[in-house]
Every structure is written in C-alpha cells, then in structure tokens.
C-alpha atoms as a PDB file:
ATOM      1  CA  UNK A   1     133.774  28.254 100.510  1.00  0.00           C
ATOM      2  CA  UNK A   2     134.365  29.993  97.062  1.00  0.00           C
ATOM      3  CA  UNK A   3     136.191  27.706  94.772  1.00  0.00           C
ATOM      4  CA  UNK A   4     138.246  30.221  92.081  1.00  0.00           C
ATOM      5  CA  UNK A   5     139.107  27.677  89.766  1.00  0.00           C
ATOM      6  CA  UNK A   6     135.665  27.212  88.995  1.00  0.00           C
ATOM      7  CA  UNK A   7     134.258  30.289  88.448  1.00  0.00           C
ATOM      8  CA  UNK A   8     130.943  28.852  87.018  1.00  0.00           C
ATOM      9  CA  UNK A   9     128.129  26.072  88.604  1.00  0.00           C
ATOM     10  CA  UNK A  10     127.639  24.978  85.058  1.00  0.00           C
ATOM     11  CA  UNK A  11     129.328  22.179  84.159  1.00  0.00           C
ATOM     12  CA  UNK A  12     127.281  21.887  80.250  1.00  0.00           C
ATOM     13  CA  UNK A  13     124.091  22.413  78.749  1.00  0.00           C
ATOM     14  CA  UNK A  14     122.489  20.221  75.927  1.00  0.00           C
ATOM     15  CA  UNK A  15     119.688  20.196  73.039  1.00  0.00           C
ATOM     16  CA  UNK A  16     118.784  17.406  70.765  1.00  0.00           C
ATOM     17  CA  UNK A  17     118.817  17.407  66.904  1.00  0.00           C
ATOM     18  CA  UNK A  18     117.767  15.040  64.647  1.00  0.00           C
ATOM     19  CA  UNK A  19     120.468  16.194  61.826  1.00  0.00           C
ATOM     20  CA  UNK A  20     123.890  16.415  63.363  1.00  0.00           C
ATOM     21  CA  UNK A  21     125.487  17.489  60.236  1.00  0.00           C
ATOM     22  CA  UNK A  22     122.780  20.761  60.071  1.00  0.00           C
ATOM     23  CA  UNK A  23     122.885  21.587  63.619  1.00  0.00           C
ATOM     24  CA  UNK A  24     126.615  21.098  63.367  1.00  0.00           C
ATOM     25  CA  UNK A  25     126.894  23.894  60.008  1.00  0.00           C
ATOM     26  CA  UNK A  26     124.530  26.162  61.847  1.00  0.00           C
ATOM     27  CA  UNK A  27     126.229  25.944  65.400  1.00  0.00           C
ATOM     28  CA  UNK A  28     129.641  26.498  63.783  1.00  0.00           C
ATOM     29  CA  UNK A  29     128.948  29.581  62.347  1.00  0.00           C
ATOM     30  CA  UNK A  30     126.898  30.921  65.513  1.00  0.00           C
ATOM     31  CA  UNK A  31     129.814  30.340  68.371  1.00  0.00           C
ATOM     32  CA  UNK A  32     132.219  31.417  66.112  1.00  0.00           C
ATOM     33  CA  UNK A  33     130.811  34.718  66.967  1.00  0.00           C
ATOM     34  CA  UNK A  34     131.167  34.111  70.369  1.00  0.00           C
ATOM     35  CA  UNK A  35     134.592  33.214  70.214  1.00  0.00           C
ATOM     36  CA  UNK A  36     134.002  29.192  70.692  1.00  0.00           C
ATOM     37  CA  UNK A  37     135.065  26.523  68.537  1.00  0.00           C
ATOM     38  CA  UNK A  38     133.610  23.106  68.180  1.00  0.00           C
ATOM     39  CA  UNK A  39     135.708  20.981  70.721  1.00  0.00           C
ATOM     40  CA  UNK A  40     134.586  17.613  70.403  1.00  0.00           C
ATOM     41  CA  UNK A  41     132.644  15.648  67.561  1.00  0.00           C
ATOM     42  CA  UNK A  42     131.294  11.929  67.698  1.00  0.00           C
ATOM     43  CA  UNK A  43     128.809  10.228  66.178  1.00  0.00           C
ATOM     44  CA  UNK A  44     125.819  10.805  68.305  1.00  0.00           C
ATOM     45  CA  UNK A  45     127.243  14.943  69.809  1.00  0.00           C
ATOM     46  CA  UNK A  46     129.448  18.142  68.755  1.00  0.00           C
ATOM     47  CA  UNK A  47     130.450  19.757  71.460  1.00  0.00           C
ATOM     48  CA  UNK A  48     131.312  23.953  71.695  1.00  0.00           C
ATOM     49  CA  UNK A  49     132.998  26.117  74.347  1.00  0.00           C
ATOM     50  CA  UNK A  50     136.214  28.124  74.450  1.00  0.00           C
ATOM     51  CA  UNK A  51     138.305  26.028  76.558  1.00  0.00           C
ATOM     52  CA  UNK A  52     135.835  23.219  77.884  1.00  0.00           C
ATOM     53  CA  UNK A  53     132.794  21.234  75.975  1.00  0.00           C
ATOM     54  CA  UNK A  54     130.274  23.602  77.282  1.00  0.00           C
ATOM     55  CA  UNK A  55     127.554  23.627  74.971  1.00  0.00           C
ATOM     56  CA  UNK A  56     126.442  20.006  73.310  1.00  0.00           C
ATOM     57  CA  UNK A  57     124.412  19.355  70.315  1.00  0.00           C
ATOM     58  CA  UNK A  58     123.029  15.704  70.414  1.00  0.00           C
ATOM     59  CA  UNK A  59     120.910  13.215  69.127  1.00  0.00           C
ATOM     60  CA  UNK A  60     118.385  12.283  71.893  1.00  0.00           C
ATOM     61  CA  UNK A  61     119.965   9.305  73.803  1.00  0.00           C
ATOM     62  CA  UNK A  62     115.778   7.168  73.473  1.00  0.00           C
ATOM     63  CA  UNK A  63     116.292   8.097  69.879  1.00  0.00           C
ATOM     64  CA  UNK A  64     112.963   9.884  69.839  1.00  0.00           C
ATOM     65  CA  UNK A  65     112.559  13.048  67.911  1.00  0.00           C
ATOM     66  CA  UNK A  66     113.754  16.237  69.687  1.00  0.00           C
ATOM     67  CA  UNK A  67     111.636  18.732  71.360  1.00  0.00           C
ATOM     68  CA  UNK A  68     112.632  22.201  73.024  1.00  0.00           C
ATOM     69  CA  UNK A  69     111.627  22.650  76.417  1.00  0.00           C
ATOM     70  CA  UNK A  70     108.594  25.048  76.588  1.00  0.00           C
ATOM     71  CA  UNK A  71     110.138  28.151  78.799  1.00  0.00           C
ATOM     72  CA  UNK A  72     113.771  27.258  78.144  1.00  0.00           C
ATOM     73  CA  UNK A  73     116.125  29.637  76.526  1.00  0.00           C
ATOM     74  CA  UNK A  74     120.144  29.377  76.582  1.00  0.00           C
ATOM     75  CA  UNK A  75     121.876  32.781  77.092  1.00  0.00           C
ATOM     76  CA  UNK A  76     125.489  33.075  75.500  1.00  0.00           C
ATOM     77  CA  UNK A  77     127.761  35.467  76.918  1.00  0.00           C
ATOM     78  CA  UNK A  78     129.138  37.538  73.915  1.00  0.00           C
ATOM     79  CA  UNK A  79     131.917  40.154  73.990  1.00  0.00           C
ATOM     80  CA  UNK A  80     130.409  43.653  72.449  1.00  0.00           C
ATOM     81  CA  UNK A  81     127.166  44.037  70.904  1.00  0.00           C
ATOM     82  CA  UNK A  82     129.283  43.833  67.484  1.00  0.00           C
ATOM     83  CA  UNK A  83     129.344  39.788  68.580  1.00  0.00           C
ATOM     84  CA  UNK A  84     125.714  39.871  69.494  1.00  0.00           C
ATOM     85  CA  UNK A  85     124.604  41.758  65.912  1.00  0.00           C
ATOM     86  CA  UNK A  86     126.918  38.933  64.303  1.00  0.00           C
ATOM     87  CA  UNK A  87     125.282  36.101  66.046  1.00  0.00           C
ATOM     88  CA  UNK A  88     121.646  37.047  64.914  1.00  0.00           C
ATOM     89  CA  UNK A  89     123.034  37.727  61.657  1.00  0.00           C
ATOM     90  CA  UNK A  90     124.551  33.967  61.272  1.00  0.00           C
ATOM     91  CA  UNK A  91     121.577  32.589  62.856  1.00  0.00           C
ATOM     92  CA  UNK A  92     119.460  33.616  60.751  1.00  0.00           C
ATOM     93  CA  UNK A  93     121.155  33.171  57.543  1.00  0.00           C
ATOM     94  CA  UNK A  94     121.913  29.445  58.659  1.00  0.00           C
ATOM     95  CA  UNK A  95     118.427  28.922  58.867  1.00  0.00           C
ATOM     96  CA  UNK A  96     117.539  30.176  62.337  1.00  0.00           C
ATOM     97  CA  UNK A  97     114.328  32.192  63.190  1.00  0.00           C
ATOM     98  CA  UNK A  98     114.088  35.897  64.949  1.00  0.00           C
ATOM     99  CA  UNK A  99     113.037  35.351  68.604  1.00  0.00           C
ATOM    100  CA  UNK A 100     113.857  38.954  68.708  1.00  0.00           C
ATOM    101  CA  UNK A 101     115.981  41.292  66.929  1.00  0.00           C
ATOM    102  CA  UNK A 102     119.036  42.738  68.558  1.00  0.00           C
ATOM    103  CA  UNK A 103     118.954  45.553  71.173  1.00  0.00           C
ATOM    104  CA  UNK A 104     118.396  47.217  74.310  1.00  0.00           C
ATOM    105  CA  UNK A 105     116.565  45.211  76.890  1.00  0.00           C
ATOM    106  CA  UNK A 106     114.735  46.475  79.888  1.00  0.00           C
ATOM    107  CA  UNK A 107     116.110  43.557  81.778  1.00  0.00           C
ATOM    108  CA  UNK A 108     119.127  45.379  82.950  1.00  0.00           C
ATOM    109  CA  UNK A 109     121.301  48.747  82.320  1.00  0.00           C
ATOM    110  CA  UNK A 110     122.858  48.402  79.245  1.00  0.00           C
ATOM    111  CA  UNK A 111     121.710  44.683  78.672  1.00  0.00           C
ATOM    112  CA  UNK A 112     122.435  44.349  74.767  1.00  0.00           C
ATOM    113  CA  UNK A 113     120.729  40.996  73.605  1.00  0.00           C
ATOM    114  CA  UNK A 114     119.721  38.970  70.248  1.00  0.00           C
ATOM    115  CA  UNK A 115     117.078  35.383  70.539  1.00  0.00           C
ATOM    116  CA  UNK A 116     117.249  33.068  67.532  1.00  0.00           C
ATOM    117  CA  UNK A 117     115.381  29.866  67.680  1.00  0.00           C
ATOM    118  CA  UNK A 118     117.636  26.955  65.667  1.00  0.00           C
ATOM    119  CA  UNK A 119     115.895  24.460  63.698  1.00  0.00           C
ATOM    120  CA  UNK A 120     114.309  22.836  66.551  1.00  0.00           C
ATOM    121  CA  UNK A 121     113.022  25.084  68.246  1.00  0.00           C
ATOM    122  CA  UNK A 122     115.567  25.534  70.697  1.00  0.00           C
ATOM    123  CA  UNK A 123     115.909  29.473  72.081  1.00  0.00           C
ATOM    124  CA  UNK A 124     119.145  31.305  72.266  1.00  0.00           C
ATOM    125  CA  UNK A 125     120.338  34.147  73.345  1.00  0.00           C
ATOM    126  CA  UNK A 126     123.557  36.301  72.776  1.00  0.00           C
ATOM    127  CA  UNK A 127     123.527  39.070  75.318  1.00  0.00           C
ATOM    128  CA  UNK A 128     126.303  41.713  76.252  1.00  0.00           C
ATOM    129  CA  UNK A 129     126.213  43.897  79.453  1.00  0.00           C
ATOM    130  CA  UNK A 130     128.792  45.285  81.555  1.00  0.00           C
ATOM    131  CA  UNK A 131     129.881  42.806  84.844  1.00  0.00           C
END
C-alpha cells in the first residue's frame, strides 16, 4: 500500500564530528544551498532539512573519534545545477575537499552532480536531474 504522506523511506541520515561548532559553520553554509536550514541544535547534534531534521551532524554517541564509512556517500537533492555549482563552491571554501568537480555524469541523462568530502572524511553529493 503506497503511503502519500510519506513520500520518502528515509526517516534521517547521520555522520560524526569531533568539532560541532566547525561541522556546524561548514554545514550551514552547504544546505543553505540546498534550500535547508539547521532545524535543531543540542549539545551533542545540529540537525538540517527543509521541513524535518533530515540530515544530523553528531558527536559519536561511544565518544570515540569519527570515521567515514569506506563506500558511503550522501546524495543531496539540489534544485538546478546553479545549487549544485554553489554547494561545491561553499564546500570547498569552508574547508571541504573536491571528490569531484561539478558536471555531467554518465550515471543518468542529464544527471548534474558535485562530491565534497567535509572535514572527516564524510562524502557528499549535490546532484540535479530531471524526475
């Protein structure tokens, strides 16, 4: 049975920090592109999405150092390729590495992506295609 309320099977995704206050600077300035907006802020998580906390950036909960998972990358749905150019752009400038520069991908017709890694290591992706 289709449930059209919840258009989505993700509920949130998550990656650890170890500096909330850098990952929070850096994250701000990267959904902003996107159109989301930091939604919820505590101690220990800041929390990003457009009308739900769908993207978390946490300290690990065992308070060991965080890692990014080897073969994970988080794809962000942006609005034109204008949103994904802006994305790399504040990535990078907040201290983000290329993962690989905006463009055409072969993935899909008229796929449009950008990959930044943040300071952790953790891969993202901004990508625009038609639906």
């Amino acid at each position: 049975m289709a449930d059209d309320q919840n258009p989505t099977i993700m509920n949130h995704v998550s990656v650890g920090t170890d500096d909330l206050k850098l990952a929070g600077d850096f994250y701000d300035n990267i959904m902003s592109t996107l159109g989301a907006k930091r939604l919820f802020e505590e101690d220990f998580a800041i929390a990003y999405g457009k009308q739900w906390p769908e993207f978390w950036v946490q300290l690990p909960f065992n308070q060991k150092k965080p890692t990014p998972g080897n073969g994970v990358h988080i794809a962000f749905m942006a609005p034109d390729r204008e949103a994904v150019d802006a994305f790399y752009v504040a990535a990078i400038d907040g201290g983000g590495t290329c993962g690989g520069k905006p463009g055409e991908r072969e993935y899909a017709p008229e796929y449009y992506a950008a990959f930044v890694f943040d300071m952790v290591g953790n891969k993202l992706e901004a990508v625009h295609m038609p639906l």
